[in-house]
C-alpha atoms as a PDB file:
ATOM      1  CA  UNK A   1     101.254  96.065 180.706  1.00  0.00           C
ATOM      2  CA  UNK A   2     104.041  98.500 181.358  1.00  0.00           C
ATOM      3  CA  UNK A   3     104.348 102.403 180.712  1.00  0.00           C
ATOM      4  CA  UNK A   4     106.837 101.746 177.997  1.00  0.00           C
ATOM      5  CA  UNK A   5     104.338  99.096 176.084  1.00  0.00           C
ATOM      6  CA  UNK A   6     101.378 101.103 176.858  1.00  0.00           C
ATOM      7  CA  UNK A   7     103.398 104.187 174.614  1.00  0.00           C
ATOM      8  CA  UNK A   8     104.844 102.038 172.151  1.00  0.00           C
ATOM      9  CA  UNK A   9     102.271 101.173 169.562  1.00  0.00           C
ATOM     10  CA  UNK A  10     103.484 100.320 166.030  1.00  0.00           C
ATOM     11  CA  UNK A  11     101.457 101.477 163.096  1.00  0.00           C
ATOM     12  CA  UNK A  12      99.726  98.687 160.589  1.00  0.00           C
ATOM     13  CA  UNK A  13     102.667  98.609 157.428  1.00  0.00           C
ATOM     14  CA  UNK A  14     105.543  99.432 159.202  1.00  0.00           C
ATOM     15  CA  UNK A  15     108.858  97.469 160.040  1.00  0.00           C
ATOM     16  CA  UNK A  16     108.969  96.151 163.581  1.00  0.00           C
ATOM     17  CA  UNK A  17     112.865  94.001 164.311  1.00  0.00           C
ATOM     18  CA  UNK A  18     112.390  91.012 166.040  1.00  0.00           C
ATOM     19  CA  UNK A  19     115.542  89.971 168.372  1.00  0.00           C
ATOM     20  CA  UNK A  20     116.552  87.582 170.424  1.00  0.00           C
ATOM     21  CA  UNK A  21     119.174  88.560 173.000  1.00  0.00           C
ATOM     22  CA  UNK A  22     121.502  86.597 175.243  1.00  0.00           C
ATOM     23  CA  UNK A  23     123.573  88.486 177.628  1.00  0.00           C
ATOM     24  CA  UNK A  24     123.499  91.830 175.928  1.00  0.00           C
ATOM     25  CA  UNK A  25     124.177  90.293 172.410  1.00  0.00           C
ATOM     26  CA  UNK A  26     121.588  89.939 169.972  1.00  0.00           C
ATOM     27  CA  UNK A  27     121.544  86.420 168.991  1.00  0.00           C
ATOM     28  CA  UNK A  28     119.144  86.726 166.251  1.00  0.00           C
ATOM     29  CA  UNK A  29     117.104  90.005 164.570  1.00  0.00           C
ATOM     30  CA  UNK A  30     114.622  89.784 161.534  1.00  0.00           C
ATOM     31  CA  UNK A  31     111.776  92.472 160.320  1.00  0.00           C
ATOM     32  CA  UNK A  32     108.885  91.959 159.844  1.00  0.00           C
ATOM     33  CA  UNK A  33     105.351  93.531 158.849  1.00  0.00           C
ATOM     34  CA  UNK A  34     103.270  95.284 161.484  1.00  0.00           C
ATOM     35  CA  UNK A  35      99.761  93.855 160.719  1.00  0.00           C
ATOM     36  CA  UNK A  36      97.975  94.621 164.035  1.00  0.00           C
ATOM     37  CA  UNK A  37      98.787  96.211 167.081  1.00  0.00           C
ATOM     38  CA  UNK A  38      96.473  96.056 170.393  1.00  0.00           C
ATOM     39  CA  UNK A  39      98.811  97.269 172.578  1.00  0.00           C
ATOM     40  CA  UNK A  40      98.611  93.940 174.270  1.00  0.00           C
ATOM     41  CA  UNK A  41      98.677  91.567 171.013  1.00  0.00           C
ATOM     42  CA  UNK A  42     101.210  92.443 168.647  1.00  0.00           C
ATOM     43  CA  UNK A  43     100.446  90.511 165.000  1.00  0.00           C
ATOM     44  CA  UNK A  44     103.739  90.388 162.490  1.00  0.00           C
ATOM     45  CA  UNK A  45     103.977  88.682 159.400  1.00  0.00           C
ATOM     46  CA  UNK A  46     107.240  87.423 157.399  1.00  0.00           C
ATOM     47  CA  UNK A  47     106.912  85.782 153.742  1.00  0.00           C
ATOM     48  CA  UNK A  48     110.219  84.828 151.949  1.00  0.00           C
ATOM     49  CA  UNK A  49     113.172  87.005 150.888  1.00  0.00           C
ATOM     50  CA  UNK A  50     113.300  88.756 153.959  1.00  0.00           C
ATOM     51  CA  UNK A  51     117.049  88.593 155.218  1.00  0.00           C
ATOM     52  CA  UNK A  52     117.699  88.337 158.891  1.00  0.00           C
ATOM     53  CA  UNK A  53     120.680  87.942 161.148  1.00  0.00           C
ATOM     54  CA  UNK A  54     121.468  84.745 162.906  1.00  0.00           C
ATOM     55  CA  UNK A  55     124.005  82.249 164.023  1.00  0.00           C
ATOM     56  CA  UNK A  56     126.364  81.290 161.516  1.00  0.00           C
ATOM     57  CA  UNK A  57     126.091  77.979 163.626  1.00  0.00           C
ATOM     58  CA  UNK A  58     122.188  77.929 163.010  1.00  0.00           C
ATOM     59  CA  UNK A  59     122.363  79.263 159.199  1.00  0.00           C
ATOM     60  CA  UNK A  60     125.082  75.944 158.503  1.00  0.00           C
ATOM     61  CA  UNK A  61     122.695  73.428 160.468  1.00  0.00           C
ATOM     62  CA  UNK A  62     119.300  74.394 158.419  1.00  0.00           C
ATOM     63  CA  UNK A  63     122.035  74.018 155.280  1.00  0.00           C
ATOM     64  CA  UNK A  64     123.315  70.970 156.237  1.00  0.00           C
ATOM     65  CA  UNK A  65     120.958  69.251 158.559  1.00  0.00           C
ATOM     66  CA  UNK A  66     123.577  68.282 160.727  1.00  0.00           C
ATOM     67  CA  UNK A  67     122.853  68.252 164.595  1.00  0.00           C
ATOM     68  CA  UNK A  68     126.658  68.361 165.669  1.00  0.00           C
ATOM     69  CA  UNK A  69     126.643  71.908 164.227  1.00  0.00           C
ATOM     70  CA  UNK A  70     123.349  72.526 165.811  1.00  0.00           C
ATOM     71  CA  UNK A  71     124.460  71.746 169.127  1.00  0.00           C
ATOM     72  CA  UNK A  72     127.761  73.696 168.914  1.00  0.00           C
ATOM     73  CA  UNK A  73     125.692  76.970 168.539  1.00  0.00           C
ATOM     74  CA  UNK A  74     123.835  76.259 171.881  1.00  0.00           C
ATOM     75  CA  UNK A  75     127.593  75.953 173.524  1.00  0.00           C
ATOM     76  CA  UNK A  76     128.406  79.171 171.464  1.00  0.00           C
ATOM     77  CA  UNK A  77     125.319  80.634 173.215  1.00  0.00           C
ATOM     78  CA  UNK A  78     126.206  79.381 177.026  1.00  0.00           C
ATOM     79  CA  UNK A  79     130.053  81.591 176.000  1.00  0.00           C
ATOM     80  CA  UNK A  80     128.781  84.193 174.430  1.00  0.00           C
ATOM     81  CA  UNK A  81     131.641  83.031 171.567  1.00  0.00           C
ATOM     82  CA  UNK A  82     128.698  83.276 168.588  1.00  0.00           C
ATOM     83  CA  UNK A  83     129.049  85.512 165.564  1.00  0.00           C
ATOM     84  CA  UNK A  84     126.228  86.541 163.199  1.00  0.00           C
ATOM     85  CA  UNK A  85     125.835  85.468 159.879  1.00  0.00           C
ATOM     86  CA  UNK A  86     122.779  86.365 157.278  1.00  0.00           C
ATOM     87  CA  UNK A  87     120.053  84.420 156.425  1.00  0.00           C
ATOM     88  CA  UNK A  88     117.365  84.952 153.734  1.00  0.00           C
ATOM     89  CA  UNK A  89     113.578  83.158 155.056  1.00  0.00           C
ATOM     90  CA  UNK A  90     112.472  80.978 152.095  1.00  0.00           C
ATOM     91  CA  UNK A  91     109.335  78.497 151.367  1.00  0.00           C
ATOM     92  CA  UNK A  92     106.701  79.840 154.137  1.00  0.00           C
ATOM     93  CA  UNK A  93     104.798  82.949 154.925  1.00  0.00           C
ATOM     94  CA  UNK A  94     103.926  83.048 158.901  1.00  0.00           C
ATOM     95  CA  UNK A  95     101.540  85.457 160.746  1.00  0.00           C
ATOM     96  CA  UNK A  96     102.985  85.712 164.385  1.00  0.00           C
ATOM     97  CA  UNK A  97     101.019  86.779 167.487  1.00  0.00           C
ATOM     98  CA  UNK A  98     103.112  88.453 170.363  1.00  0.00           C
ATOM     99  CA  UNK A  99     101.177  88.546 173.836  1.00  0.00           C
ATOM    100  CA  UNK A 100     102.435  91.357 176.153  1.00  0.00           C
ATOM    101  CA  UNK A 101     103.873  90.062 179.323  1.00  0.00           C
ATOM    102  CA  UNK A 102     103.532  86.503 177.825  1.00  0.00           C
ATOM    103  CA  UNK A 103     106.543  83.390 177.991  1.00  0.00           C
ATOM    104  CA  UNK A 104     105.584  82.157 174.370  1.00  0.00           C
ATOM    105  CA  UNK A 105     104.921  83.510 171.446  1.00  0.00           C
ATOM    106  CA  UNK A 106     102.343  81.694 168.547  1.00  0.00           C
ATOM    107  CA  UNK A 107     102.753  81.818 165.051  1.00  0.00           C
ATOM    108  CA  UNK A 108     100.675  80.183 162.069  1.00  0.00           C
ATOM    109  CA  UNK A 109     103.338  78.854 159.710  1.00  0.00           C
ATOM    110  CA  UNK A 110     101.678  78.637 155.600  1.00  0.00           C
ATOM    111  CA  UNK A 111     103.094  77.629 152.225  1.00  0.00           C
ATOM    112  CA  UNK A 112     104.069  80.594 150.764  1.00  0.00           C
ATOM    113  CA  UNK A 113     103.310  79.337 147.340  1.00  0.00           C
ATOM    114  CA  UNK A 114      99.911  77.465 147.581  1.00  0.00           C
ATOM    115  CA  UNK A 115      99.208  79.285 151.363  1.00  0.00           C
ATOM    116  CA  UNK A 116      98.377  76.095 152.568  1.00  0.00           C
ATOM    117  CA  UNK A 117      98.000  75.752 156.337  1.00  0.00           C
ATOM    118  CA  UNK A 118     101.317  73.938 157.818  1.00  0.00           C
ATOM    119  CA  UNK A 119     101.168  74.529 161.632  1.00  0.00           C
ATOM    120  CA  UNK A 120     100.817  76.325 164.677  1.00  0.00           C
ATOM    121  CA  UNK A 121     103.878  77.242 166.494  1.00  0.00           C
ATOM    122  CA  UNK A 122     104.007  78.126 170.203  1.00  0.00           C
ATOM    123  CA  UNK A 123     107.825  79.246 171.029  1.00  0.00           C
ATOM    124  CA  UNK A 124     108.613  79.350 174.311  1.00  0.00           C
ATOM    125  CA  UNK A 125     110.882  82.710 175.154  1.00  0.00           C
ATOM    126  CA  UNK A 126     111.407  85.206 177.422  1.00  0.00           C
ATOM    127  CA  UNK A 127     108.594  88.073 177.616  1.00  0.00           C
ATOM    128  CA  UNK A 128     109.084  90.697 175.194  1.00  0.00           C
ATOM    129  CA  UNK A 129     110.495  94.421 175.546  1.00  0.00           C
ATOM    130  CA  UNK A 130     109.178  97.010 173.460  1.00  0.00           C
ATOM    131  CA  UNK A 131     111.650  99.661 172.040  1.00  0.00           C
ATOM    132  CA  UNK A 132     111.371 102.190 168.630  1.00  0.00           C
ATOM    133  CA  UNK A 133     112.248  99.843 166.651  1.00  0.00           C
ATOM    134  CA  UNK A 134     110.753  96.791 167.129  1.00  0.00           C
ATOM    135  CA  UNK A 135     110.611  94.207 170.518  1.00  0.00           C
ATOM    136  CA  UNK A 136     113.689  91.946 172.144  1.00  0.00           C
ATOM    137  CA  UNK A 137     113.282  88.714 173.837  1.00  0.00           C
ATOM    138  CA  UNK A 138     115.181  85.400 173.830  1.00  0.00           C
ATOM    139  CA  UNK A 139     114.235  81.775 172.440  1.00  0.00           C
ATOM    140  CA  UNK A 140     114.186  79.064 175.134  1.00  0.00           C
ATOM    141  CA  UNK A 141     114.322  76.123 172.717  1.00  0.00           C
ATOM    142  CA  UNK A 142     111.376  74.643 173.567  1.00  0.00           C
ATOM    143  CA  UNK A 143     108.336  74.474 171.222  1.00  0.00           C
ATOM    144  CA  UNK A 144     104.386  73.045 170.524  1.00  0.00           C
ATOM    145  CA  UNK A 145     103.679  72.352 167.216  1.00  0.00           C
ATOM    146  CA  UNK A 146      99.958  72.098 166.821  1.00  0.00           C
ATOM    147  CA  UNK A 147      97.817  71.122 163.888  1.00  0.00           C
ATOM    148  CA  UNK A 148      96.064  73.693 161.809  1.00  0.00           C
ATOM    149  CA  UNK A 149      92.555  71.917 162.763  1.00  0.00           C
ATOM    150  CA  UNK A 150      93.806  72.131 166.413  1.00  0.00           C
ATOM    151  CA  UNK A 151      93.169  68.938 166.690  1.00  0.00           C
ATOM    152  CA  UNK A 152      96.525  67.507 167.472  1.00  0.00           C
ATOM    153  CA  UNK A 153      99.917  68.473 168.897  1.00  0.00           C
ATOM    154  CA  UNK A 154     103.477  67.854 169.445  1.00  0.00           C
ATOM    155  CA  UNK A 155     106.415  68.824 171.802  1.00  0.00           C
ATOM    156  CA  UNK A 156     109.214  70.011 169.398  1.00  0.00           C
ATOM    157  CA  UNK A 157     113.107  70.586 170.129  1.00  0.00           C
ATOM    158  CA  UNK A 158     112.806  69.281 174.213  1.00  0.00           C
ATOM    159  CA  UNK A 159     116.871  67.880 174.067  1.00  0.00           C
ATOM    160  CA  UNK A 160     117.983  71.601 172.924  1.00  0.00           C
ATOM    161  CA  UNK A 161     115.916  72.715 176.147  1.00  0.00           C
ATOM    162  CA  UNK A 162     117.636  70.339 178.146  1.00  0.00           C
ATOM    163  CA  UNK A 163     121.137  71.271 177.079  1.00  0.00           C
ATOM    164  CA  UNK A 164     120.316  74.955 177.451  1.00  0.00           C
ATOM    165  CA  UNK A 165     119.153  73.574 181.079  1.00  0.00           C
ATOM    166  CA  UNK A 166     122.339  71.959 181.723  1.00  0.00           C
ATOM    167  CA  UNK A 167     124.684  74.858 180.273  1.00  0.00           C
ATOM    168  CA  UNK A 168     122.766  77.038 182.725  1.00  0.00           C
ATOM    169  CA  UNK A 169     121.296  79.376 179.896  1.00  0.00           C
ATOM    170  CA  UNK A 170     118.097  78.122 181.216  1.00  0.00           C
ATOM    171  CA  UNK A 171     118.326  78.338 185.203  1.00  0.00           C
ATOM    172  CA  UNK A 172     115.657  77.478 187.509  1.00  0.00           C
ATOM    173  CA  UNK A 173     113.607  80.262 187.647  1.00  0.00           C
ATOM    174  CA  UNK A 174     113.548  80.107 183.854  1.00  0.00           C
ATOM    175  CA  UNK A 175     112.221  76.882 183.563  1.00  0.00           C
ATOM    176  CA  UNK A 176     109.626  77.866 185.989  1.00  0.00           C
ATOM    177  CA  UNK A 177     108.317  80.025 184.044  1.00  0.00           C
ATOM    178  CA  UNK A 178     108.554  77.684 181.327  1.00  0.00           C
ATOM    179  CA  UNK A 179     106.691  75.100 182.971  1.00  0.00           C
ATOM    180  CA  UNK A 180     103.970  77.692 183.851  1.00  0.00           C
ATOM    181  CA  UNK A 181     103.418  78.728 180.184  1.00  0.00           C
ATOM    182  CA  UNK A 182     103.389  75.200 179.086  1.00  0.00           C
ATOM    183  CA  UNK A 183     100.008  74.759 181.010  1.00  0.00           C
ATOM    184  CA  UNK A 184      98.472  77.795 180.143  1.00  0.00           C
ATOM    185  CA  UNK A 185      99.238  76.954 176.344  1.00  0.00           C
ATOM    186  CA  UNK A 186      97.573  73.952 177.020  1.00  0.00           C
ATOM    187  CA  UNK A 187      94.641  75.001 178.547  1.00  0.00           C
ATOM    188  CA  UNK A 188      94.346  77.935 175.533  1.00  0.00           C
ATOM    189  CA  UNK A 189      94.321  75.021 173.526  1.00  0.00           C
ATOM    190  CA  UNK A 190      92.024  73.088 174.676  1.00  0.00           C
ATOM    191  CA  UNK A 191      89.367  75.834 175.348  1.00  0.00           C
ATOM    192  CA  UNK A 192      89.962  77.305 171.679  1.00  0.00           C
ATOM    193  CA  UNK A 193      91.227  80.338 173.550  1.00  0.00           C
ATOM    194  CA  UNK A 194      93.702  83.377 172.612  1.00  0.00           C
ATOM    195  CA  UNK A 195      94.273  83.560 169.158  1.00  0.00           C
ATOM    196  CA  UNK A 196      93.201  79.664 168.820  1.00  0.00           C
ATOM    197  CA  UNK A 197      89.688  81.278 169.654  1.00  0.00           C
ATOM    198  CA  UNK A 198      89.022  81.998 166.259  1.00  0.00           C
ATOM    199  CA  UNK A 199      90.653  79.006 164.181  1.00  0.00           C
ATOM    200  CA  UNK A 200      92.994  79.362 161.421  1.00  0.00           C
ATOM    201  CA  UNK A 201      93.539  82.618 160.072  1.00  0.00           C
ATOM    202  CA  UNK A 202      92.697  83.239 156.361  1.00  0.00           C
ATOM    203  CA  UNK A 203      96.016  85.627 155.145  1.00  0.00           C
ATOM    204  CA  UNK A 204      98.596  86.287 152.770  1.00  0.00           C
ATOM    205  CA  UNK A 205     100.778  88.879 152.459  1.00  0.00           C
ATOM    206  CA  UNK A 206     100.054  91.356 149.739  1.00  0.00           C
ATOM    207  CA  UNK A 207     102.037  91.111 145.961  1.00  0.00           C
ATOM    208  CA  UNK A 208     102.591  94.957 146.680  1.00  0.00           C
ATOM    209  CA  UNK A 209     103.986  95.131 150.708  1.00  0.00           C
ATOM    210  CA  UNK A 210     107.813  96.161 149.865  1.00  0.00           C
ATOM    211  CA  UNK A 211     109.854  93.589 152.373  1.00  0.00           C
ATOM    212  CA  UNK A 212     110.924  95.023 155.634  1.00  0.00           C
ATOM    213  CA  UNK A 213     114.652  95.616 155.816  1.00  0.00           C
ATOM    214  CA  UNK A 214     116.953  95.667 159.153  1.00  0.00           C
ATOM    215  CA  UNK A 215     117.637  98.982 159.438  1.00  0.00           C
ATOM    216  CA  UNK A 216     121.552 100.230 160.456  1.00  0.00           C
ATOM    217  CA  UNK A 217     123.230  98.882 163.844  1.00  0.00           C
ATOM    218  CA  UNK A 218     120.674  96.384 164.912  1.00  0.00           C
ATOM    219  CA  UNK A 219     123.323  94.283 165.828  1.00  0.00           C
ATOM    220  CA  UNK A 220     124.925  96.290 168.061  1.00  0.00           C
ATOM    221  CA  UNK A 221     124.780  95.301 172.167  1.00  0.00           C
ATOM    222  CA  UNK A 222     120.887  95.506 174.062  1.00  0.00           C
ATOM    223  CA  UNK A 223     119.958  96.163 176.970  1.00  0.00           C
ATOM    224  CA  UNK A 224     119.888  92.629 179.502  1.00  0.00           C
ATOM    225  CA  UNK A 225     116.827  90.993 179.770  1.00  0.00           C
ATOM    226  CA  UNK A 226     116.162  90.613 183.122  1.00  0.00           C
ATOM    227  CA  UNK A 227     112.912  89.323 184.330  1.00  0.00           C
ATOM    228  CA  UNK A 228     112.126  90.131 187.937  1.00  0.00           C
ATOM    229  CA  UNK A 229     112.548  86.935 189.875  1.00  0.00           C
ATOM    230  CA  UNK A 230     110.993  85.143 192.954  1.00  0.00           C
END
């Protein structure tokens, strides 16, 4: 754990930003809830009506379903051409875990409504920063979608990690690490390990928690994300 995650500790209730950034541009940013902080876990949760900032690209494909429009914001991505767009999260509530020093994050996706278990998410992204307001890091496409029993699992959204390998957003040392974090998922998994360790997590977020709100000029450029490399 670094100096600067070691200080940084964000109090239950408060607003933490989620971004992803790509080349110094924030490609997505959403708030969440602070519902636990370790120091080394960091525990968020989002319900719907909380507005975000993403893709215009992304925003049209979830509208539209269409994977031409999909695939043009990956080549937006690879240019840095993209432009921001917002987006209001409807239909689930999901408690997300955030492992310091970690390639993946893991989330536990519910019915907002009934808070029926959906799924388990592992994302695959760059380790997270810490910063006053909240963490960066940056999707890498690929994704394990597990069961809420744990007892089976899927790879999710491999072709988008192959074009991001062939644009070059994803170089070598990236998918490295990629490859590395795949197996330790998988052994987590399998020995009911991590935040798997305890099985599904009974939540909801409270009638009363006010939503979390970006707060002014979280768009503007970040800091590079630059892992040390081999």
């Amino acid at each position: 754990m670094t100096n600067t995650e070691q200080s940084t500790r964000f109090q239950p209730g408060t607003t933490v930003v989620r971004r992803d950034v790509h080349a110094g541009r924030v490609w997505t940013a959403k708030p969440h809830r602070v519902v636990a902080d370790t120091g080394h876990v960091l525990t968020l949760a989002c319900w719907p009506g909380i507005e975000s900032l993403a893709p215009t690209t992304w925003i049209e494909s979830l509208r539209t379903g269409s994977d031409a429009v999909r695939e043009q914001g990956l080549d937006h991505l690879a240019t840095g051409t993209w432009t921001l767009g917002t987006h209001r999260w409807e239909r689930t509530a999901v408690l997300s875990h955030y492992l310091a020093g970690e390639w993946f994050s893991l989330h536990c996706f519910q019915d907002a409504d009934s808070g029926d278990p959906i799924s388990w998410y592992v994302n695959f992204e760059m380790p997270h920063r810490r910063g006053p307001d909240g963490i960066d890091t940056m999707d890498l496409a690929l994704d394990l979608v597990v069961t809420p029993d744990l007892s089976g699992h899927r790879w999710k959204d491999r072709d988008e990690y192959g074009r991001l390998r062939r644009l070059g957003v994803v170089d070598d040392f990236l998918a490295r690490q990629v490859d590395a974090a795949r197996g330790r998922v998988l052994r987590m998994l399998d020995d009911r390990a991590g935040p798997f360790a305890t099985g599904w997590p009974s939540w909801a977020p409270q009638p009363d928690w006010p939503l979390p709100l970006l707060p002014d000029g979280v768009d503007q450029e970040a800091e590079l994300l630059v892992p040390y490399r081999l």
